[in-house]
Structure formats: structure tokens, C-alpha cells
C-alpha atoms as a PDB file:
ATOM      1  CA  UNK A   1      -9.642  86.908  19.425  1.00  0.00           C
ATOM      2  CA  UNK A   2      -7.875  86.642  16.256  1.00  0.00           C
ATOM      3  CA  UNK A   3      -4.103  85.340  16.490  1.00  0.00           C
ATOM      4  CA  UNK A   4      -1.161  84.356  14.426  1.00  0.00           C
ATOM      5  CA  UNK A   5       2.148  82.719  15.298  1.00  0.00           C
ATOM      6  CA  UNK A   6       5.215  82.213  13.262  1.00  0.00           C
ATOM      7  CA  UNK A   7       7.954  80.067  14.528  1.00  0.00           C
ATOM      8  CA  UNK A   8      11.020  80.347  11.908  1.00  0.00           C
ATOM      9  CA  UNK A   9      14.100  78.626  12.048  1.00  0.00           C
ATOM     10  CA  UNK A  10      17.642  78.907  10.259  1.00  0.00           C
ATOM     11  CA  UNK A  11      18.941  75.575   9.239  1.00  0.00           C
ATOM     12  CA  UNK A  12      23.076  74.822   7.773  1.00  0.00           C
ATOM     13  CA  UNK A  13      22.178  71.579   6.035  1.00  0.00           C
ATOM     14  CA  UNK A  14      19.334  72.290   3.864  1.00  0.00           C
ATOM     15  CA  UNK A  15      19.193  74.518   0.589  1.00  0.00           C
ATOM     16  CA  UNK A  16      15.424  74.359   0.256  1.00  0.00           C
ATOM     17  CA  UNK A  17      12.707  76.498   2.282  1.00  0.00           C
ATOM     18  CA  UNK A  18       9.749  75.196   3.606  1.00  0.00           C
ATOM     19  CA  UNK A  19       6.111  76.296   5.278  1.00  0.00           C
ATOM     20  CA  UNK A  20       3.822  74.592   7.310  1.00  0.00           C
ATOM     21  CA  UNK A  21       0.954  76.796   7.663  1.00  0.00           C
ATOM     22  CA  UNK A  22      -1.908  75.579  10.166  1.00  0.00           C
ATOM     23  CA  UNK A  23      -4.885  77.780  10.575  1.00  0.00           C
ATOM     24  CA  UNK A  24      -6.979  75.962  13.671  1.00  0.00           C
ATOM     25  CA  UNK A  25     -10.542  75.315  14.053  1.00  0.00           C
ATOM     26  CA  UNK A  26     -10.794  75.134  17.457  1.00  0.00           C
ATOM     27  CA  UNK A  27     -11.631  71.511  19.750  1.00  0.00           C
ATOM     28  CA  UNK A  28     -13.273  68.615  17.452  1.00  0.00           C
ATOM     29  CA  UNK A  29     -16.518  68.882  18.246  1.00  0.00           C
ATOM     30  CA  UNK A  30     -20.113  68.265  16.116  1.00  0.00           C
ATOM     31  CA  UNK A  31     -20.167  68.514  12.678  1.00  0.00           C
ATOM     32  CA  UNK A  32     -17.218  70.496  12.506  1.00  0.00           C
ATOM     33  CA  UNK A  33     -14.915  67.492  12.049  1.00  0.00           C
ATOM     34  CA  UNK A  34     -16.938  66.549   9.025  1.00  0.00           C
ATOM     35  CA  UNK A  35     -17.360  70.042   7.351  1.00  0.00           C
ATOM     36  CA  UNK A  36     -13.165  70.257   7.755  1.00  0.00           C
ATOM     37  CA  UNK A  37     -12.586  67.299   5.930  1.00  0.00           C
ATOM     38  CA  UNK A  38     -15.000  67.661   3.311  1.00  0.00           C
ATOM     39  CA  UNK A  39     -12.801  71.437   2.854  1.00  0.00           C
ATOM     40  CA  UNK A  40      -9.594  69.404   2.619  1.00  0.00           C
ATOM     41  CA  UNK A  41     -10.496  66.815   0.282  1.00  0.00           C
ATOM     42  CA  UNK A  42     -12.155  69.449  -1.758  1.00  0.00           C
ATOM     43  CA  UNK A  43      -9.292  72.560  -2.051  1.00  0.00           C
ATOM     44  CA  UNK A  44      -6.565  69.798  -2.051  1.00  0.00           C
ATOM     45  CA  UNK A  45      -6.383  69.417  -6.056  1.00  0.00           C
ATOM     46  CA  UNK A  46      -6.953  73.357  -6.421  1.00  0.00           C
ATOM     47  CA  UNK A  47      -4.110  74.056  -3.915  1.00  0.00           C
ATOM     48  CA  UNK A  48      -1.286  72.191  -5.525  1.00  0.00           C
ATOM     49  CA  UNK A  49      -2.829  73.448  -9.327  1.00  0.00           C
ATOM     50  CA  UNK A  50      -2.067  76.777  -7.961  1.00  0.00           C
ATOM     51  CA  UNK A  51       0.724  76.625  -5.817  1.00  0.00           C
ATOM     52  CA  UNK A  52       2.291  74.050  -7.798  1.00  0.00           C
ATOM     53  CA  UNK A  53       1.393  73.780 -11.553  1.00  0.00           C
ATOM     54  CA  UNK A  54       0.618  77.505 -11.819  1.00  0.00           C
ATOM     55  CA  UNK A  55       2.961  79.508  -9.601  1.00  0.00           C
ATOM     56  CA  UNK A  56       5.797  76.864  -9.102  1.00  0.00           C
ATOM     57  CA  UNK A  57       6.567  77.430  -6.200  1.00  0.00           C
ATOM     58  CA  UNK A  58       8.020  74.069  -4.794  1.00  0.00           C
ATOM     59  CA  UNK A  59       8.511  70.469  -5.470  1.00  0.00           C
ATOM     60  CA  UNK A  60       6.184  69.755  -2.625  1.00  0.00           C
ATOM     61  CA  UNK A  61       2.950  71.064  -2.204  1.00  0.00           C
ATOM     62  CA  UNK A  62      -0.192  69.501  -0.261  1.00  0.00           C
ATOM     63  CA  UNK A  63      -2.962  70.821   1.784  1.00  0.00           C
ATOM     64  CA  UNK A  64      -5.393  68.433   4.266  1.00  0.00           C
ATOM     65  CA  UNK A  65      -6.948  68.547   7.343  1.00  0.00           C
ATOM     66  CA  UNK A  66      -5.132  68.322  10.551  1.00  0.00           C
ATOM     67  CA  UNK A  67      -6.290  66.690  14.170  1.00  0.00           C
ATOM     68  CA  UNK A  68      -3.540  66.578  16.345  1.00  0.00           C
ATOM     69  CA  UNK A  69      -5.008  65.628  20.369  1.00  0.00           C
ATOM     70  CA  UNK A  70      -8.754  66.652  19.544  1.00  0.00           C
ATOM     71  CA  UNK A  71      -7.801  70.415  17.739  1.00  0.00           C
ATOM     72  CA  UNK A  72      -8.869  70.444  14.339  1.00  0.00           C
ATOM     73  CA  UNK A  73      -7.965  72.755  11.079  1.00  0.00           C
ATOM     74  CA  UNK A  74      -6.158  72.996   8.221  1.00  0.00           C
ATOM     75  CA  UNK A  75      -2.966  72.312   7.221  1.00  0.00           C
ATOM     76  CA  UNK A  76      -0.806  73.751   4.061  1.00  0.00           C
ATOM     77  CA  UNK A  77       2.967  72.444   3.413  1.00  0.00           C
ATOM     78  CA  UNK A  78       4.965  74.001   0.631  1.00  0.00           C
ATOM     79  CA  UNK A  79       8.736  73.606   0.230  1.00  0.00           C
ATOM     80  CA  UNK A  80      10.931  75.209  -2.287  1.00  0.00           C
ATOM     81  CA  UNK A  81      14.280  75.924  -3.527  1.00  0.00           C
ATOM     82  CA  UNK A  82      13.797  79.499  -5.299  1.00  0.00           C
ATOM     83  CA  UNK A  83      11.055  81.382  -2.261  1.00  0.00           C
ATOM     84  CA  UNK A  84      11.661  81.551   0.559  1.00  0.00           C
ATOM     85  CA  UNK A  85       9.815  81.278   3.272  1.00  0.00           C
ATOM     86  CA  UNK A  86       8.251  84.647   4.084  1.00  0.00           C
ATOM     87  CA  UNK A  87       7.259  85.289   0.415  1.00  0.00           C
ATOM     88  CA  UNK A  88       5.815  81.382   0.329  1.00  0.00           C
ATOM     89  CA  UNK A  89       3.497  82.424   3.083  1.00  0.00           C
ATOM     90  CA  UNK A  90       2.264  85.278   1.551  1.00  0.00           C
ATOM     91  CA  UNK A  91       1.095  82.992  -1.207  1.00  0.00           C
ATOM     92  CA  UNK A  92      -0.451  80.410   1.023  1.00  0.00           C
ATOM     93  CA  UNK A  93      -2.325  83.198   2.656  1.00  0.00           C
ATOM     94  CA  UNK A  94      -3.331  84.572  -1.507  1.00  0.00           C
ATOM     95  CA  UNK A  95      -4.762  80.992  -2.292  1.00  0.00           C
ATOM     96  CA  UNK A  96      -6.585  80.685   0.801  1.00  0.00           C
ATOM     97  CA  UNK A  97      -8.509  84.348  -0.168  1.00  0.00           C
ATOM     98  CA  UNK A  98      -9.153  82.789  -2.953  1.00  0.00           C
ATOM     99  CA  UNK A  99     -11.071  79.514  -1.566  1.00  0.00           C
ATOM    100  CA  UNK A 100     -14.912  81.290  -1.405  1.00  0.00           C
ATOM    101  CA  UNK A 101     -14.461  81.703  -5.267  1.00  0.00           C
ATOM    102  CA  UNK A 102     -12.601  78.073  -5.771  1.00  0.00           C
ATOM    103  CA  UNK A 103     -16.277  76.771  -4.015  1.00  0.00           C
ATOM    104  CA  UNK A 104     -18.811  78.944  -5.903  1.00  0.00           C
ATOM    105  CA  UNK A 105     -17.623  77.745  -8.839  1.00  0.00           C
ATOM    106  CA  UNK A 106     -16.965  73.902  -8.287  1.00  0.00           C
ATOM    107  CA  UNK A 107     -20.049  72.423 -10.061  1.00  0.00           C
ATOM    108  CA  UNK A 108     -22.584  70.471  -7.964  1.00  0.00           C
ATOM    109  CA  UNK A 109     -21.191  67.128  -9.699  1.00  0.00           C
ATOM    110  CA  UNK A 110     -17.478  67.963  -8.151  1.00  0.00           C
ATOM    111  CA  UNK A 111     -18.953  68.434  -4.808  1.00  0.00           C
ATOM    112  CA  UNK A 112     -20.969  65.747  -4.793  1.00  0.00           C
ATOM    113  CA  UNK A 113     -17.844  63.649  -6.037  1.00  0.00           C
ATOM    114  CA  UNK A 114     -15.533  65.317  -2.996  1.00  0.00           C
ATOM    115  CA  UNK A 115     -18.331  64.636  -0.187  1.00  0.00           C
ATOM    116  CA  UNK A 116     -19.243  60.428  -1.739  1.00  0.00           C
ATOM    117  CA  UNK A 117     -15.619  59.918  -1.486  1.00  0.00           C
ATOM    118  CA  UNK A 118     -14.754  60.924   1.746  1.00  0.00           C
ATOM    119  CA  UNK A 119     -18.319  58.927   2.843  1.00  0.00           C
ATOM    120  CA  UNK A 120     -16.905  56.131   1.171  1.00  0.00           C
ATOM    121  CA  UNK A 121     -13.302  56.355   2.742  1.00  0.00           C
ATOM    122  CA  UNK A 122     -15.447  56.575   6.660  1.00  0.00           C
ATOM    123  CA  UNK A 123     -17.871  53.717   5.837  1.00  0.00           C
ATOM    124  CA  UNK A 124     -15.306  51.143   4.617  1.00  0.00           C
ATOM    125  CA  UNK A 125     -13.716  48.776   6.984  1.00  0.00           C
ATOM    126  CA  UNK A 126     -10.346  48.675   7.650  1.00  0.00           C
ATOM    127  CA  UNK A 127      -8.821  45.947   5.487  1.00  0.00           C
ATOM    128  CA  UNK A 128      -5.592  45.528   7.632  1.00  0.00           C
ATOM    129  CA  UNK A 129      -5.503  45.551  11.389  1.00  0.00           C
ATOM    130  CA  UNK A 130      -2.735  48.285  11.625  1.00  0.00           C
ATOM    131  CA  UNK A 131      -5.592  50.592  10.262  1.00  0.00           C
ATOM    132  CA  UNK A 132      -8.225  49.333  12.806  1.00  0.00           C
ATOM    133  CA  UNK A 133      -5.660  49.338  15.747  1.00  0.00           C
ATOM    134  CA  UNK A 134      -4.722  53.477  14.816  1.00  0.00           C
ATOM    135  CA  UNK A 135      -8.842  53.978  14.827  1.00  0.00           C
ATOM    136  CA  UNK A 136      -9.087  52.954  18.391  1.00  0.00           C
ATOM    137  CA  UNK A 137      -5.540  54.402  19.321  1.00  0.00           C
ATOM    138  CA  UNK A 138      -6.926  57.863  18.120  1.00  0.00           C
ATOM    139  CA  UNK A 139      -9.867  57.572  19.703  1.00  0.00           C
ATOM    140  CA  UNK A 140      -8.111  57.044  23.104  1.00  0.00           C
ATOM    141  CA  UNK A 141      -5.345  58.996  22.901  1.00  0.00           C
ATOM    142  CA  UNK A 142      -7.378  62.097  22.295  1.00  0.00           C
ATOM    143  CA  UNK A 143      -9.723  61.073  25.298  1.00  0.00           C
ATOM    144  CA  UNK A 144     -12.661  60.915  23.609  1.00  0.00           C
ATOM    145  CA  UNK A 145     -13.001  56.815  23.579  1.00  0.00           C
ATOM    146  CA  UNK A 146     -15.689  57.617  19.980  1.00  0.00           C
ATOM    147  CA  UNK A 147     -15.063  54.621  18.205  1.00  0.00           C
ATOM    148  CA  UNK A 148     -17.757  55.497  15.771  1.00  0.00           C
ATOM    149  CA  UNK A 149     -16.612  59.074  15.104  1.00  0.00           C
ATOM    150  CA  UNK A 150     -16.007  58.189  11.463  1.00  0.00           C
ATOM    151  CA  UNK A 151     -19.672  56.963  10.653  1.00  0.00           C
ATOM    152  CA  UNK A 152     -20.850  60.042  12.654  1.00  0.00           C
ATOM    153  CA  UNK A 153     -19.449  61.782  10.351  1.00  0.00           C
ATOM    154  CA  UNK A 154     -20.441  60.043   7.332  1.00  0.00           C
ATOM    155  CA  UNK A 155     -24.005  60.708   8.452  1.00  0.00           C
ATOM    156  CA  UNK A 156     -23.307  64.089   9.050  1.00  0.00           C
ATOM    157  CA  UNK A 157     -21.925  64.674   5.404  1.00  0.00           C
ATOM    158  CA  UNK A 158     -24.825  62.798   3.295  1.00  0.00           C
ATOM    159  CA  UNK A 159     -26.960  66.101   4.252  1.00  0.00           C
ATOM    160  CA  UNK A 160     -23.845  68.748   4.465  1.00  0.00           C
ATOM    161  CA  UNK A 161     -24.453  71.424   1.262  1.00  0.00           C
ATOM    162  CA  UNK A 162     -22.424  73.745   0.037  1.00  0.00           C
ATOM    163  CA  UNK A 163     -23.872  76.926   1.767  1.00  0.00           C
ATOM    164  CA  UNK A 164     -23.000  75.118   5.256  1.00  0.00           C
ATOM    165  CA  UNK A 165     -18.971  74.486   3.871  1.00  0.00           C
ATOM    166  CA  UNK A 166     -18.665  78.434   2.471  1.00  0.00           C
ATOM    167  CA  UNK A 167     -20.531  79.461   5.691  1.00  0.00           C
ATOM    168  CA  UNK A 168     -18.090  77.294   7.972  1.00  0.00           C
ATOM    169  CA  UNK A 169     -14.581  78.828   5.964  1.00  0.00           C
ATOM    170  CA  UNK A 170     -16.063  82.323   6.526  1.00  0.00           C
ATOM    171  CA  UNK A 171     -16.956  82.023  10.351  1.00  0.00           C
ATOM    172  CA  UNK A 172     -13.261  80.230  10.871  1.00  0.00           C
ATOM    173  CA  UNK A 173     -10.831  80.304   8.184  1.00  0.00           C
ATOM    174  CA  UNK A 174     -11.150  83.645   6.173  1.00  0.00           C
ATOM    175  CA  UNK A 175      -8.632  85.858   7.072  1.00  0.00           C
ATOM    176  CA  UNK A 176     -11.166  87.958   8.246  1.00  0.00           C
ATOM    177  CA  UNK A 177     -12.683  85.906  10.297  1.00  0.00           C
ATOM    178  CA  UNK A 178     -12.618  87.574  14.538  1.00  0.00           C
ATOM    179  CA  UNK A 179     -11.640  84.569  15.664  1.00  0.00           C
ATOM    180  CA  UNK A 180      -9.159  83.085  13.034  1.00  0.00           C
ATOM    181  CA  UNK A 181      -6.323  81.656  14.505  1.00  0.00           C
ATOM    182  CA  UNK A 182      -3.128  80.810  12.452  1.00  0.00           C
ATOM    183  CA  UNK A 183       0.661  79.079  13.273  1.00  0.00           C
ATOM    184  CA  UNK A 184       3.183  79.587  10.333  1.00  0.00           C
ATOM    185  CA  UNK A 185       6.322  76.980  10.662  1.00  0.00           C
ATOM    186  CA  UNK A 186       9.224  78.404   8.001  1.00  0.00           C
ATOM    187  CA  UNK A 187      12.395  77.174   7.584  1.00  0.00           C
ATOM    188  CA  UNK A 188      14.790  79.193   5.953  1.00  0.00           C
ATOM    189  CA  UNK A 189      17.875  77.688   4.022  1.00  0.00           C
ATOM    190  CA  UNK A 190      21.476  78.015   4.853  1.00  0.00           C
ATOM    191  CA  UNK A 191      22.240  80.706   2.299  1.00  0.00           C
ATOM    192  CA  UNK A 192      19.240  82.837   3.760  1.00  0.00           C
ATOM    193  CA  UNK A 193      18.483  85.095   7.062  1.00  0.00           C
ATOM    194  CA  UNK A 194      15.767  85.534   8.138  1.00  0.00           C
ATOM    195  CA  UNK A 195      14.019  88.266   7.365  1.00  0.00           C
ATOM    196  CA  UNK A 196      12.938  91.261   9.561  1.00  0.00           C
ATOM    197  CA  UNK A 197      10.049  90.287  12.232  1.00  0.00           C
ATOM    198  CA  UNK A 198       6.407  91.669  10.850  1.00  0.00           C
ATOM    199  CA  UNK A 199       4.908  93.149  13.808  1.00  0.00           C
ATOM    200  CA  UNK A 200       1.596  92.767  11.517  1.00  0.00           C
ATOM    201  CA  UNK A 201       0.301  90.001   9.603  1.00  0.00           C
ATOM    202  CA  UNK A 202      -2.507  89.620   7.075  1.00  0.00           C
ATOM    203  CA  UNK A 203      -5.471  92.188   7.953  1.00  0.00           C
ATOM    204  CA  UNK A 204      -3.227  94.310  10.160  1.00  0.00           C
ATOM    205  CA  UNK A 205      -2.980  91.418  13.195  1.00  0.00           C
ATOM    206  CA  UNK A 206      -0.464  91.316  15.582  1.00  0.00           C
ATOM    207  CA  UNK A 207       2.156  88.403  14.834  1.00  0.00           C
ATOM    208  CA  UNK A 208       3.448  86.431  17.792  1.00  0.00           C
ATOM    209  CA  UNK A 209       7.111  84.733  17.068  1.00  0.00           C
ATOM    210  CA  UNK A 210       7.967  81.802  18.821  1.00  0.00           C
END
């Protein structure tokens, strides 16, 4: 089943908001590690053009994968000074609706560009051993002990199209997607409260608040 959880917190110190949006993909598994990636190397430049250059919304803005402990998705930070956070997440959730367009129209030289490079970044050996020591450290930590994941993956993404990536956001990242599943961090600043709980989120979904 579809979920979303917000977790919001009030902080003295700070004048700035901030969001941390994470909508999951479920356990790493397959190809699905690869298809991620491949989505956050490719919407990361569009993201911040929107979010950043075009709406201005904050002084920070990035969006990559995330695999924290074997759960993969995708992860959007924005912080600002003039939204706050309830009206920044609304925006997150407005580029995101937005991504099945961003992908039909990035030309066939982009996304081959987006898919060589992140080959490129898995087939290339770690130059210092802190990197090599984190690939193994990963690897065990998350209990899978696959210390060839990344050139699994490069495999996997020489003969991943385009189709497969728009079919994969559709199935687990479109809002609405049955089974989308989404946590929403926000910090609000000291001169802000909080604003009343939504007991409904995008698409009519029940919120949870943590």
C-alpha cells in the first residue's frame, strides 16, 4: 500500500527551512539499483534548474539516489530562507510530476551521456584506498558481502533504455503509483509554527506524522 510520512521539527537557532524528501524503492535488489541511479544522475541537473535557477527556492538544492542498509530510492534536499517547509514540499512533489515529461524529452545523446558516465564512475578503480575500504564496508554492513555490485550494475546499464527508466518511475515513484512510499523531513525556522497537520497528502493519501 501506498504511504507517506512527515516528521517536522521546530528549531530556535536556525532562520532557514529545510526538506529532505525520500520517496523509497523498496530492498536493493536486481536491476533496480542500476535503473535508480541512472534516474538520479539524470533529473539531478533538471531538479536544481527548476527548484533552484527557476523558482528560487533555496540556496541549496540537490537530488540523488539514496541506499541507506540495502533500501533504495530517491532523495530531494531543499533549504531556504523565504518557504517554508510545507509549501517547499509541495514543490518537490510539482517537479517530481513533472519527471515523465523531463525524460521524453531528454534527447537520446543526453541519455546516453547520463548512463556512459555513471558506467564509467562503476568501472573505474578506486584511486585511493579510503574509497576501496567504504566499497567493501558497504558491502558488509548491508549484509550482502557483493563486492562486485558496482560492475553488476554497469552491465546491467550498457542495455538499460529509456522505456525501462519511464516504466520503473511509473511502477514506483509517480505519485500515483499503489505502492509509492514517501518520508518528508521539514524543519521549520524559529520565527515559524508549524503548520496545521494534513490528514491527506498528494492524491488524497493518508499522511502519517512522526
Amino acid at each position: 500500500a501506498s504511504t507517506q510520512g512527515w516528521s517536522r521539527a521546530l528549531t530556535r537557532r536556525s532562520v532557514s527551512y529545510c526538506v529532505c524528501m525520500c520517496v523509497h524503492a523498496g530492498v536493493e535488489q536486481g536491476p533496480d539499483t542500476a535503473i535508480c541511479e541512472l534516474l538520479g544522475q539524470a533529473l539531478s541537473q533538471p531538479a536544481y534548474t527548476q527548484l533552484r535557477t527557476q523558482e528560487q527556492l533555496g540556496y541549496i538544492v540537490s537530488m540523488s539516489t539514496k541506499c541507506e542498509l540495502g533500501v533504495l530510492g530517491l532523495r530531494v534536499i531543499v533549504q531556504s530562507s523565504t518557504k517554508d517547509a510545507a509549501a517547499i514540499d509541495d514543490r518537490i512533489e510539482a517537479f517530481l510530476a513533472t519527471v515523465p515529461d523531463v525524460l521524453a524529452q531528454m534527447t537520446d545523446e543526453e541519455f546516453n551521456n547520463h548512463r556512459e558516465a555513471l558506467i564509467t564512475a562503476k568501472v573505474e578503480p578506486p584511486k585511493v584506498l579510503q574509497h576501496e575500504t567504504g566499497i567493501y564496508w558497504h558491502a558488509i554492513a548491508s549484509g550482502t558481502c557483493d563486492f562486485k555490485k558496482e560492475l553488476r550494475h554497469a552491465a546491467e546499464l550498457k542495455t538499460l533504455t529509456r522505456e525501462q527508466v519511464v516504466d520503473y518511475w511509473n511502477r514506483t515513484f509517480d505519485a500515483k503509483a499503489p505502492g509509492r512510499r514517501k518520508l518528508s523531513s521539514q524543519i521549520f525556522a524559529r520565527q515559524h509554527k508549524p503548520p496545521p497537520r494534513r490528514p491527506l497528502g498528494v492524491n488524497g493519501r493518508k499522511v502519517h506524522y512522526v
